[in-house]
C-alpha atoms as a PDB file:
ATOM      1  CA  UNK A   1     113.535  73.706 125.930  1.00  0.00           C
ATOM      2  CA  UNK A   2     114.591  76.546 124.101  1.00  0.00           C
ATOM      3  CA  UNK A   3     115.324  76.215 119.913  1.00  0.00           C
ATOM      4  CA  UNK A   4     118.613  75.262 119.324  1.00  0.00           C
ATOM      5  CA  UNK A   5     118.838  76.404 115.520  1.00  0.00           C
ATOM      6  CA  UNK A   6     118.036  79.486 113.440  1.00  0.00           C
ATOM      7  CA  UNK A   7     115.289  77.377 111.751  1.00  0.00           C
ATOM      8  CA  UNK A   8     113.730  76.035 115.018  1.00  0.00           C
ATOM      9  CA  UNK A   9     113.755  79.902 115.891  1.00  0.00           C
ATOM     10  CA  UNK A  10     111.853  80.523 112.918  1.00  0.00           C
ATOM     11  CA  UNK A  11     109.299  77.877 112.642  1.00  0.00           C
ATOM     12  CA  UNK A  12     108.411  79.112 116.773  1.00  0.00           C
ATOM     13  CA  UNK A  13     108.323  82.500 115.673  1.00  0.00           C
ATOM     14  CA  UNK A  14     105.570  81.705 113.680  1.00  0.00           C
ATOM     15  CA  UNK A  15     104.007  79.238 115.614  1.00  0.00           C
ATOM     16  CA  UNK A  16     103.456  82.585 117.749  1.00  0.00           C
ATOM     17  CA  UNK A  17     102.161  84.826 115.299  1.00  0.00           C
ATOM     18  CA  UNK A  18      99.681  81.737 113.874  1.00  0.00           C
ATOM     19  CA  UNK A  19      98.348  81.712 117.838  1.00  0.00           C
ATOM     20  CA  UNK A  20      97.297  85.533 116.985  1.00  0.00           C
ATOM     21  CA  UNK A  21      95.495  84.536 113.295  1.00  0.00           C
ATOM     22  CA  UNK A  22      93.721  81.732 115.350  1.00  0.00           C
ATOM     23  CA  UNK A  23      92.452  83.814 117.748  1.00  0.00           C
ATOM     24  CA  UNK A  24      90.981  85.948 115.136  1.00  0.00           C
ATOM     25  CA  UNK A  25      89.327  83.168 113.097  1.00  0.00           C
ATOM     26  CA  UNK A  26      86.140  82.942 115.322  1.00  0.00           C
ATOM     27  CA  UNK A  27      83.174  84.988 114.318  1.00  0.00           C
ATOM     28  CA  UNK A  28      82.394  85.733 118.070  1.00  0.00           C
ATOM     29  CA  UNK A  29      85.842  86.943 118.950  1.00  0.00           C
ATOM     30  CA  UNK A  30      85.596  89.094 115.517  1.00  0.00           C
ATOM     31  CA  UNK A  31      82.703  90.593 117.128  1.00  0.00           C
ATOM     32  CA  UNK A  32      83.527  90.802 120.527  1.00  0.00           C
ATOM     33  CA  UNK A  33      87.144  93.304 119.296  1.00  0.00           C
ATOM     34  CA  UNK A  34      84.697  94.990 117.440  1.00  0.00           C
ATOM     35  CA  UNK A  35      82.415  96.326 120.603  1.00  0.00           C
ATOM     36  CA  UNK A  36      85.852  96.284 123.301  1.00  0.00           C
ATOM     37  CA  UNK A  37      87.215  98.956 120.037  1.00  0.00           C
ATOM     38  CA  UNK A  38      84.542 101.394 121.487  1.00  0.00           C
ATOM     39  CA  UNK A  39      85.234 100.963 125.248  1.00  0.00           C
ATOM     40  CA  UNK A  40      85.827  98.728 127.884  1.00  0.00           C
ATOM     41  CA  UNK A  41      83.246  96.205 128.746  1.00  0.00           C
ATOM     42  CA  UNK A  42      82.584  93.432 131.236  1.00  0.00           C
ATOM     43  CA  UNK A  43      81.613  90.078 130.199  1.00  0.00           C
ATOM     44  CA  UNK A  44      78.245  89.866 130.607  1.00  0.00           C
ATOM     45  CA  UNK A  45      77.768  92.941 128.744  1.00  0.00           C
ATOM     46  CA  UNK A  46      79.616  91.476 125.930  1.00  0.00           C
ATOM     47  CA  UNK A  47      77.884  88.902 126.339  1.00  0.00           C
ATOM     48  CA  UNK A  48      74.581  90.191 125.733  1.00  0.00           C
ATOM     49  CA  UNK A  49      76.173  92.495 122.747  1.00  0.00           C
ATOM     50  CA  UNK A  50      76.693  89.438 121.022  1.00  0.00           C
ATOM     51  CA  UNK A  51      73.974  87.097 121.636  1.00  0.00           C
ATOM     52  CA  UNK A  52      76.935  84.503 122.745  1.00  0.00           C
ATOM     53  CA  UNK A  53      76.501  82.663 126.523  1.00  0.00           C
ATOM     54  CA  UNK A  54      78.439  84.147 129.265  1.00  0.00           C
ATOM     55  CA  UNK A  55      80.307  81.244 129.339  1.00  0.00           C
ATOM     56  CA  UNK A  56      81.187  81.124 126.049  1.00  0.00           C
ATOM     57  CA  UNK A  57      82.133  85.271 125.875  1.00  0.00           C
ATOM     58  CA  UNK A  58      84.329  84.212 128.416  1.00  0.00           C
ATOM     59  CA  UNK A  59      86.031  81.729 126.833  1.00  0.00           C
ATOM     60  CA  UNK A  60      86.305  83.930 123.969  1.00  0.00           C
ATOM     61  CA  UNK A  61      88.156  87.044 126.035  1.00  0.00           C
ATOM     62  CA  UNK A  62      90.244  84.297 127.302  1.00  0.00           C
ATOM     63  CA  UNK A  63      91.787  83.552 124.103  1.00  0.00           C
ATOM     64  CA  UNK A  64      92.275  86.876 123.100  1.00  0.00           C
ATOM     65  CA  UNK A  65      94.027  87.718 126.186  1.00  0.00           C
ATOM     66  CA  UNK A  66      96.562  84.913 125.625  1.00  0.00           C
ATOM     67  CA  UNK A  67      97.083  86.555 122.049  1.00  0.00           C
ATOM     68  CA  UNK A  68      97.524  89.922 123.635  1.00  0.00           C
ATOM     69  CA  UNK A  69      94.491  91.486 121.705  1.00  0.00           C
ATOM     70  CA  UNK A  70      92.525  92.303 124.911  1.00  0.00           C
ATOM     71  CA  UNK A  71      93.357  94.012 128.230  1.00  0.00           C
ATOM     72  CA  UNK A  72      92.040  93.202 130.931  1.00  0.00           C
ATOM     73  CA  UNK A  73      91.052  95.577 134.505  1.00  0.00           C
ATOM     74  CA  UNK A  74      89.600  93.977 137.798  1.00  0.00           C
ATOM     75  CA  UNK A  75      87.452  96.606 139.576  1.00  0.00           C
ATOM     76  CA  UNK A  76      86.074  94.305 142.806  1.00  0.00           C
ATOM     77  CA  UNK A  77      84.923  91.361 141.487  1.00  0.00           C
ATOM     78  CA  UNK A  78      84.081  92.689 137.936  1.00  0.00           C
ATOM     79  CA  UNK A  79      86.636  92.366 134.791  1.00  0.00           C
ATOM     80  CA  UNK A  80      86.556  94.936 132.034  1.00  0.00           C
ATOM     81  CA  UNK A  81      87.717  93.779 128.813  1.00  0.00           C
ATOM     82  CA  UNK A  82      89.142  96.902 126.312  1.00  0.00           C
ATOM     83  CA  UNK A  83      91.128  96.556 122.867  1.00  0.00           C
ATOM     84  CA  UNK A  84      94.580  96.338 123.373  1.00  0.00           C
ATOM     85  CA  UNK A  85      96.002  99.158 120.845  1.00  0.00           C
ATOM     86  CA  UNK A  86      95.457 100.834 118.008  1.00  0.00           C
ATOM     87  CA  UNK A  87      97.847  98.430 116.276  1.00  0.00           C
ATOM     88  CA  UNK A  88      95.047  95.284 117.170  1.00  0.00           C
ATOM     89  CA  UNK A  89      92.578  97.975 115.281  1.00  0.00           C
ATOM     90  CA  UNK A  90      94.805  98.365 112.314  1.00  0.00           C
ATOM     91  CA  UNK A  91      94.790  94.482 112.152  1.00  0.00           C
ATOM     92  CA  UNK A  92      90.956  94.403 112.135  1.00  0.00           C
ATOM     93  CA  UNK A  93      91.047  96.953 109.407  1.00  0.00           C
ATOM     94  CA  UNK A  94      93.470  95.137 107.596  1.00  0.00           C
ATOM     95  CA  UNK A  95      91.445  91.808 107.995  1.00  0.00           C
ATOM     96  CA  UNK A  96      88.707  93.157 106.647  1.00  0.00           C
ATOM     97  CA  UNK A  97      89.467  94.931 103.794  1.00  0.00           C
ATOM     98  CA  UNK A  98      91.881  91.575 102.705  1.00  0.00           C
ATOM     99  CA  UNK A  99      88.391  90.115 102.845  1.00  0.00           C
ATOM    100  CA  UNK A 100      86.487  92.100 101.213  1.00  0.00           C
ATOM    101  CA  UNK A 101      88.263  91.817  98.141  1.00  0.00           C
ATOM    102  CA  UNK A 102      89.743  88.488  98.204  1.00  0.00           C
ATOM    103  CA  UNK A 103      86.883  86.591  99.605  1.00  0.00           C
ATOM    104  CA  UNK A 104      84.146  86.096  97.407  1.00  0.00           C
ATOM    105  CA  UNK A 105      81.607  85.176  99.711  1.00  0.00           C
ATOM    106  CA  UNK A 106      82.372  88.525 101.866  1.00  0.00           C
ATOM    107  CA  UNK A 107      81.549  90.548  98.289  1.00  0.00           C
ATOM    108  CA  UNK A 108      78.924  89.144  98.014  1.00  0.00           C
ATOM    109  CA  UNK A 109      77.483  89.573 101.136  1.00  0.00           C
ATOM    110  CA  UNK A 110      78.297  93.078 101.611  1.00  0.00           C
ATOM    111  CA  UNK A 111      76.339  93.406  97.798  1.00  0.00           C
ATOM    112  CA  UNK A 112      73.223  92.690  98.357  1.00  0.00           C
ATOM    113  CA  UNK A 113      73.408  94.014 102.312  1.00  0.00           C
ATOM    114  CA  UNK A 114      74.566  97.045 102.119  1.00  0.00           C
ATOM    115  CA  UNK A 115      73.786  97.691  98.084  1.00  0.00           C
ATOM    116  CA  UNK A 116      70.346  99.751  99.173  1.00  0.00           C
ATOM    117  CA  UNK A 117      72.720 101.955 101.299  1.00  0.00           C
ATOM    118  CA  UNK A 118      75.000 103.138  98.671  1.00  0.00           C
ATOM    119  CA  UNK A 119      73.779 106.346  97.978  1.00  0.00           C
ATOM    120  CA  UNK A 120      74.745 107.141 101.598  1.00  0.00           C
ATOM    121  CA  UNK A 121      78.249 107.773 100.275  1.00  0.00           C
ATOM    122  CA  UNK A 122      80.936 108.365 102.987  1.00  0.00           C
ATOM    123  CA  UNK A 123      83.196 111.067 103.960  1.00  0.00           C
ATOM    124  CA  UNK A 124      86.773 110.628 104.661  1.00  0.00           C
ATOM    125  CA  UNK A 125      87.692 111.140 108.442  1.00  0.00           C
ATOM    126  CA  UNK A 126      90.281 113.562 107.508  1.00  0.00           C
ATOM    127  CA  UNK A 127      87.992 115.524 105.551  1.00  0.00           C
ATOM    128  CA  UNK A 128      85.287 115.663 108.256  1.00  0.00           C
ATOM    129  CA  UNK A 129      87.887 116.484 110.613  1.00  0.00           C
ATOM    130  CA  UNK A 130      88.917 119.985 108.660  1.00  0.00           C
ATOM    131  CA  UNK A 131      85.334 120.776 107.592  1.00  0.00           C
ATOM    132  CA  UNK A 132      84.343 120.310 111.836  1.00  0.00           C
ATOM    133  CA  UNK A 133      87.343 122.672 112.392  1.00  0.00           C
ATOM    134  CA  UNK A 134      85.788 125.014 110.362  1.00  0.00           C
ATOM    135  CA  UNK A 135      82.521 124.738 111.605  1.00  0.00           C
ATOM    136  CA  UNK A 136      80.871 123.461 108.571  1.00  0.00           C
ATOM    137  CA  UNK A 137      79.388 120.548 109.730  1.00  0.00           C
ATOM    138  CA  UNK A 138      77.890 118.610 113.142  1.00  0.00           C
ATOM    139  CA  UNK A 139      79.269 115.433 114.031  1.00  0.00           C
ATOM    140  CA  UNK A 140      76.363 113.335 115.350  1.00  0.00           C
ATOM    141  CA  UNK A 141      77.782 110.209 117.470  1.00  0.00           C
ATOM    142  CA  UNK A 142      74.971 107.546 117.772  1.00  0.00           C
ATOM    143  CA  UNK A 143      76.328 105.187 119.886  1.00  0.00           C
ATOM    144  CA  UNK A 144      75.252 104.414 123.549  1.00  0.00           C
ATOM    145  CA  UNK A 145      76.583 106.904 125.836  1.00  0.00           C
ATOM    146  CA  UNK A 146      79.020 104.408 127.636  1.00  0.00           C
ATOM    147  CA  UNK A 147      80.947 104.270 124.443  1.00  0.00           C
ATOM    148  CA  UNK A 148      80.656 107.586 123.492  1.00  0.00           C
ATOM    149  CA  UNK A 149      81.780 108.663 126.696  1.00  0.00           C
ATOM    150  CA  UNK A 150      84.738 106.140 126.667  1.00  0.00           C
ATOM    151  CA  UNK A 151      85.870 108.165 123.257  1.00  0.00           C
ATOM    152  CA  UNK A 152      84.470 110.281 120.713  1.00  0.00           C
ATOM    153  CA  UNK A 153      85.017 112.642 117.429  1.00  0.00           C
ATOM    154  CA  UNK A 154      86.046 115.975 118.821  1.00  0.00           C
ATOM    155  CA  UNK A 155      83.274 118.442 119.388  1.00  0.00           C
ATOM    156  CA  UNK A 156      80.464 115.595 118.223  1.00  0.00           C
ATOM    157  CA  UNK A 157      76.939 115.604 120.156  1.00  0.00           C
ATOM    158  CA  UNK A 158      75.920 112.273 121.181  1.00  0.00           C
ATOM    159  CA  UNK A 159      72.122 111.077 120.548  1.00  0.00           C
ATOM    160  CA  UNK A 160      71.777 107.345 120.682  1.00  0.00           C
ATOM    161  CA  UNK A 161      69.997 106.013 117.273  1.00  0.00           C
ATOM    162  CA  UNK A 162      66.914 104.580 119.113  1.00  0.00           C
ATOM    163  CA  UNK A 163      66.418 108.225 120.506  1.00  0.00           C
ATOM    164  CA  UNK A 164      67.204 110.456 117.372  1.00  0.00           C
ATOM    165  CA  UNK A 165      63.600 110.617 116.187  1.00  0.00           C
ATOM    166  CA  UNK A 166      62.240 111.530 119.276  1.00  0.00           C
ATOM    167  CA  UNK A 167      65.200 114.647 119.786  1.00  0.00           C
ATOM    168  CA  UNK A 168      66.108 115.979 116.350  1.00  0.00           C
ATOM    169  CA  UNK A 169      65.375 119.190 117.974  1.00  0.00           C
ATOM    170  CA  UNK A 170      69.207 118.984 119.440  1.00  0.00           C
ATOM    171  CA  UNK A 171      70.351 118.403 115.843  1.00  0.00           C
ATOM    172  CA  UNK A 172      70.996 122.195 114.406  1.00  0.00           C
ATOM    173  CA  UNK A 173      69.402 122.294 110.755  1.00  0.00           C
ATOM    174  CA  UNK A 174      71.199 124.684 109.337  1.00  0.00           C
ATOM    175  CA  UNK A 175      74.647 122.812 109.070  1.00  0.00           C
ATOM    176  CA  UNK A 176      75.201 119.446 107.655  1.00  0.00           C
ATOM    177  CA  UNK A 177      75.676 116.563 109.550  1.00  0.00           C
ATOM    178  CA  UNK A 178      78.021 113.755 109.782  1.00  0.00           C
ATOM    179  CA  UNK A 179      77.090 110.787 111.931  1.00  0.00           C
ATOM    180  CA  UNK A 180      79.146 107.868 112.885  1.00  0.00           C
ATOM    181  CA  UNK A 181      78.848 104.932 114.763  1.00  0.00           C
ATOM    182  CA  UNK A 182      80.966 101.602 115.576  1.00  0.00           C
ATOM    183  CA  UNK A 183      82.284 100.925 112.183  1.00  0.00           C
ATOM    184  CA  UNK A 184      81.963 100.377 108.549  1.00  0.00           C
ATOM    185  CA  UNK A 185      79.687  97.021 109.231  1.00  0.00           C
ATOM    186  CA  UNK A 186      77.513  99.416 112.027  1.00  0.00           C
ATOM    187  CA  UNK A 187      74.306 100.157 110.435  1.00  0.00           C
ATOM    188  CA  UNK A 188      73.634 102.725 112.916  1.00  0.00           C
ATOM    189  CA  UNK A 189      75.079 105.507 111.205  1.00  0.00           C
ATOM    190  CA  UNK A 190      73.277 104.428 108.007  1.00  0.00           C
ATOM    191  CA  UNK A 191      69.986 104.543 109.913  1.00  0.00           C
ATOM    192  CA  UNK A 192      71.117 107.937 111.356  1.00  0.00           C
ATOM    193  CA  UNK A 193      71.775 109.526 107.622  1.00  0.00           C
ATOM    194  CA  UNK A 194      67.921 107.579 106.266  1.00  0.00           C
ATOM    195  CA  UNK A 195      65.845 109.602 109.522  1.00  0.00           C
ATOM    196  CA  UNK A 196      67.437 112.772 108.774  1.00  0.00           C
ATOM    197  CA  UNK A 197      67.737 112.944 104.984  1.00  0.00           C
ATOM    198  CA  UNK A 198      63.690 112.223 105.520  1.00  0.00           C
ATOM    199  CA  UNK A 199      63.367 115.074 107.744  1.00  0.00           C
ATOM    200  CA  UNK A 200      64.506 117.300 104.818  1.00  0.00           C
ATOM    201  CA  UNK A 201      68.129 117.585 106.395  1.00  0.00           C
ATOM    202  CA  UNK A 202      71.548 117.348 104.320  1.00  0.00           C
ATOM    203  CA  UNK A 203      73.465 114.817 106.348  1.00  0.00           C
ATOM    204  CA  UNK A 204      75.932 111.668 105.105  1.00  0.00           C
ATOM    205  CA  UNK A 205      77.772 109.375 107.210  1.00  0.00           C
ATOM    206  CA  UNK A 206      81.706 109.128 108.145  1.00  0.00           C
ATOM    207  CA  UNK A 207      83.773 106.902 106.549  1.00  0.00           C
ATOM    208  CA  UNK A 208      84.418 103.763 108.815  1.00  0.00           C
ATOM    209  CA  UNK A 209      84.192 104.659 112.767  1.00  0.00           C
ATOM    210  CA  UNK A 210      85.550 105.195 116.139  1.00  0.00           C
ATOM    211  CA  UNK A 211      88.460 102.862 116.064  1.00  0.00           C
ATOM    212  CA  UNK A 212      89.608 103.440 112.335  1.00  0.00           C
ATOM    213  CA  UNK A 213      89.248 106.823 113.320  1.00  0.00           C
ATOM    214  CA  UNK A 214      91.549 106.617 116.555  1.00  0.00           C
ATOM    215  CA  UNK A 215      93.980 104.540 114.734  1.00  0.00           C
ATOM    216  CA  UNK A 216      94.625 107.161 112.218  1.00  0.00           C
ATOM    217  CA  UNK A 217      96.051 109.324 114.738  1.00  0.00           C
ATOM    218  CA  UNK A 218      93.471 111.693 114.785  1.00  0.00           C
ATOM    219  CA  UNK A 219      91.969 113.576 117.932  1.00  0.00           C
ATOM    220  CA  UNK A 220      89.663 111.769 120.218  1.00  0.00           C
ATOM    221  CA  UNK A 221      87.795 113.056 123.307  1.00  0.00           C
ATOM    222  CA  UNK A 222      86.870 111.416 126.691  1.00  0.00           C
ATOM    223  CA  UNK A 223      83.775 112.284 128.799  1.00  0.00           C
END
């Protein structure tokens, strides 16, 4: 039966938007937006991203859909999952930065687990987009090649972080580097920066990642 007063309009209105917040207020659905953000995935990919059951993951993407923060593709018998807009990765951001300083447990968490990283200080994306422009630095992408070929930082090479050691020969020496991976709770990138700093090379990490990146309006390549 549709509301019948400007009041009964408003309180559905947000009964709508509240089924969006409690979509977001599961852990495993946090998670699961932040690894569809990089590409599209099937569930029991996700599923093994996140340590969650296939079941569960399922469940999960369900309620997402029905909040219209996932997408969803059928290719046979398979269904790929992918963010559903920059706008649901502007939420995230927003989410977690409201967090981070409102939420004294998040503080505190992010103090003692990222404190030892700190001297990896980040470079703004538009910053590392001007100084790539002028050929001043490499962007080093170490994210699996499914997500980097799903999206990437113009002109970046793309050497997965469990295979960096073993080909730092592809990583020119002469130029600083700027790796990046998922996003600012990805410690990939911050593993990235630690190997190559050791190997005597000057490199620091992007600010944030991929979707923060893409949601800023700046370019992104495919392939």
């Amino acid at each position: 039966m549709p509301p019948s007063s400007d009041a009964e309009r408003k309180a559905r209105l947000y009964e709508a938007i509240g089924r969006v917040a409690l979509a977001l207020g599961s852990a495993g659905r946090l998670q699961i937006l932040e690894f569809v953000a990089q590409g599209e995935r099937a569930v029991d990919a996700l599923a093994s991203m996140t340590g969650l059951s296939v079941a569960n993951t399922s469940k999960h993407l369900q309620a997402l859909r029905q909040a219209g923060l996932v997408s969803a593709r059928k290719d046979g018998l398979r269904v790929y999952y992918s963010i559903a807009g920059d706008d649901v990765a502007v939420l995230l951001s927003a989410l977690r930065e409201v967090s981070e300083h409102r939420v004294a447990e998040v503080e505190q968490i992010l103090r003692v687990w990222l404190a030892h990283r700190d001297e990896m200080e980040a470079v703004p994306a538009q910053e590392v987009l001007e100084r790539a422009r002028k050929g001043l630095v490499v962007i080093l992408d170490v994210r699996p090649p499914e997500e980097f070929s799903a999206g990437h930082l113009p002109g970046a090479i793309n050497i997965p972080i469990q295979e960096l050691e073993k080909r730092l020969k592809e990583v020119p020496k002469r130029k600083e580097v700027i790796a990046y991976c998922r996003g600012p709770y990805c410690l990939m990138s911050y593993e990235a920066v630690s190997l190559l700093r050791r190997k005597g090379m000057k490199a620091h990490r992007l600010e944030a990642g991929l979707p923060e990146w893409r949601s800023a309006g700046l370019p992104v390549e495919q392939g």
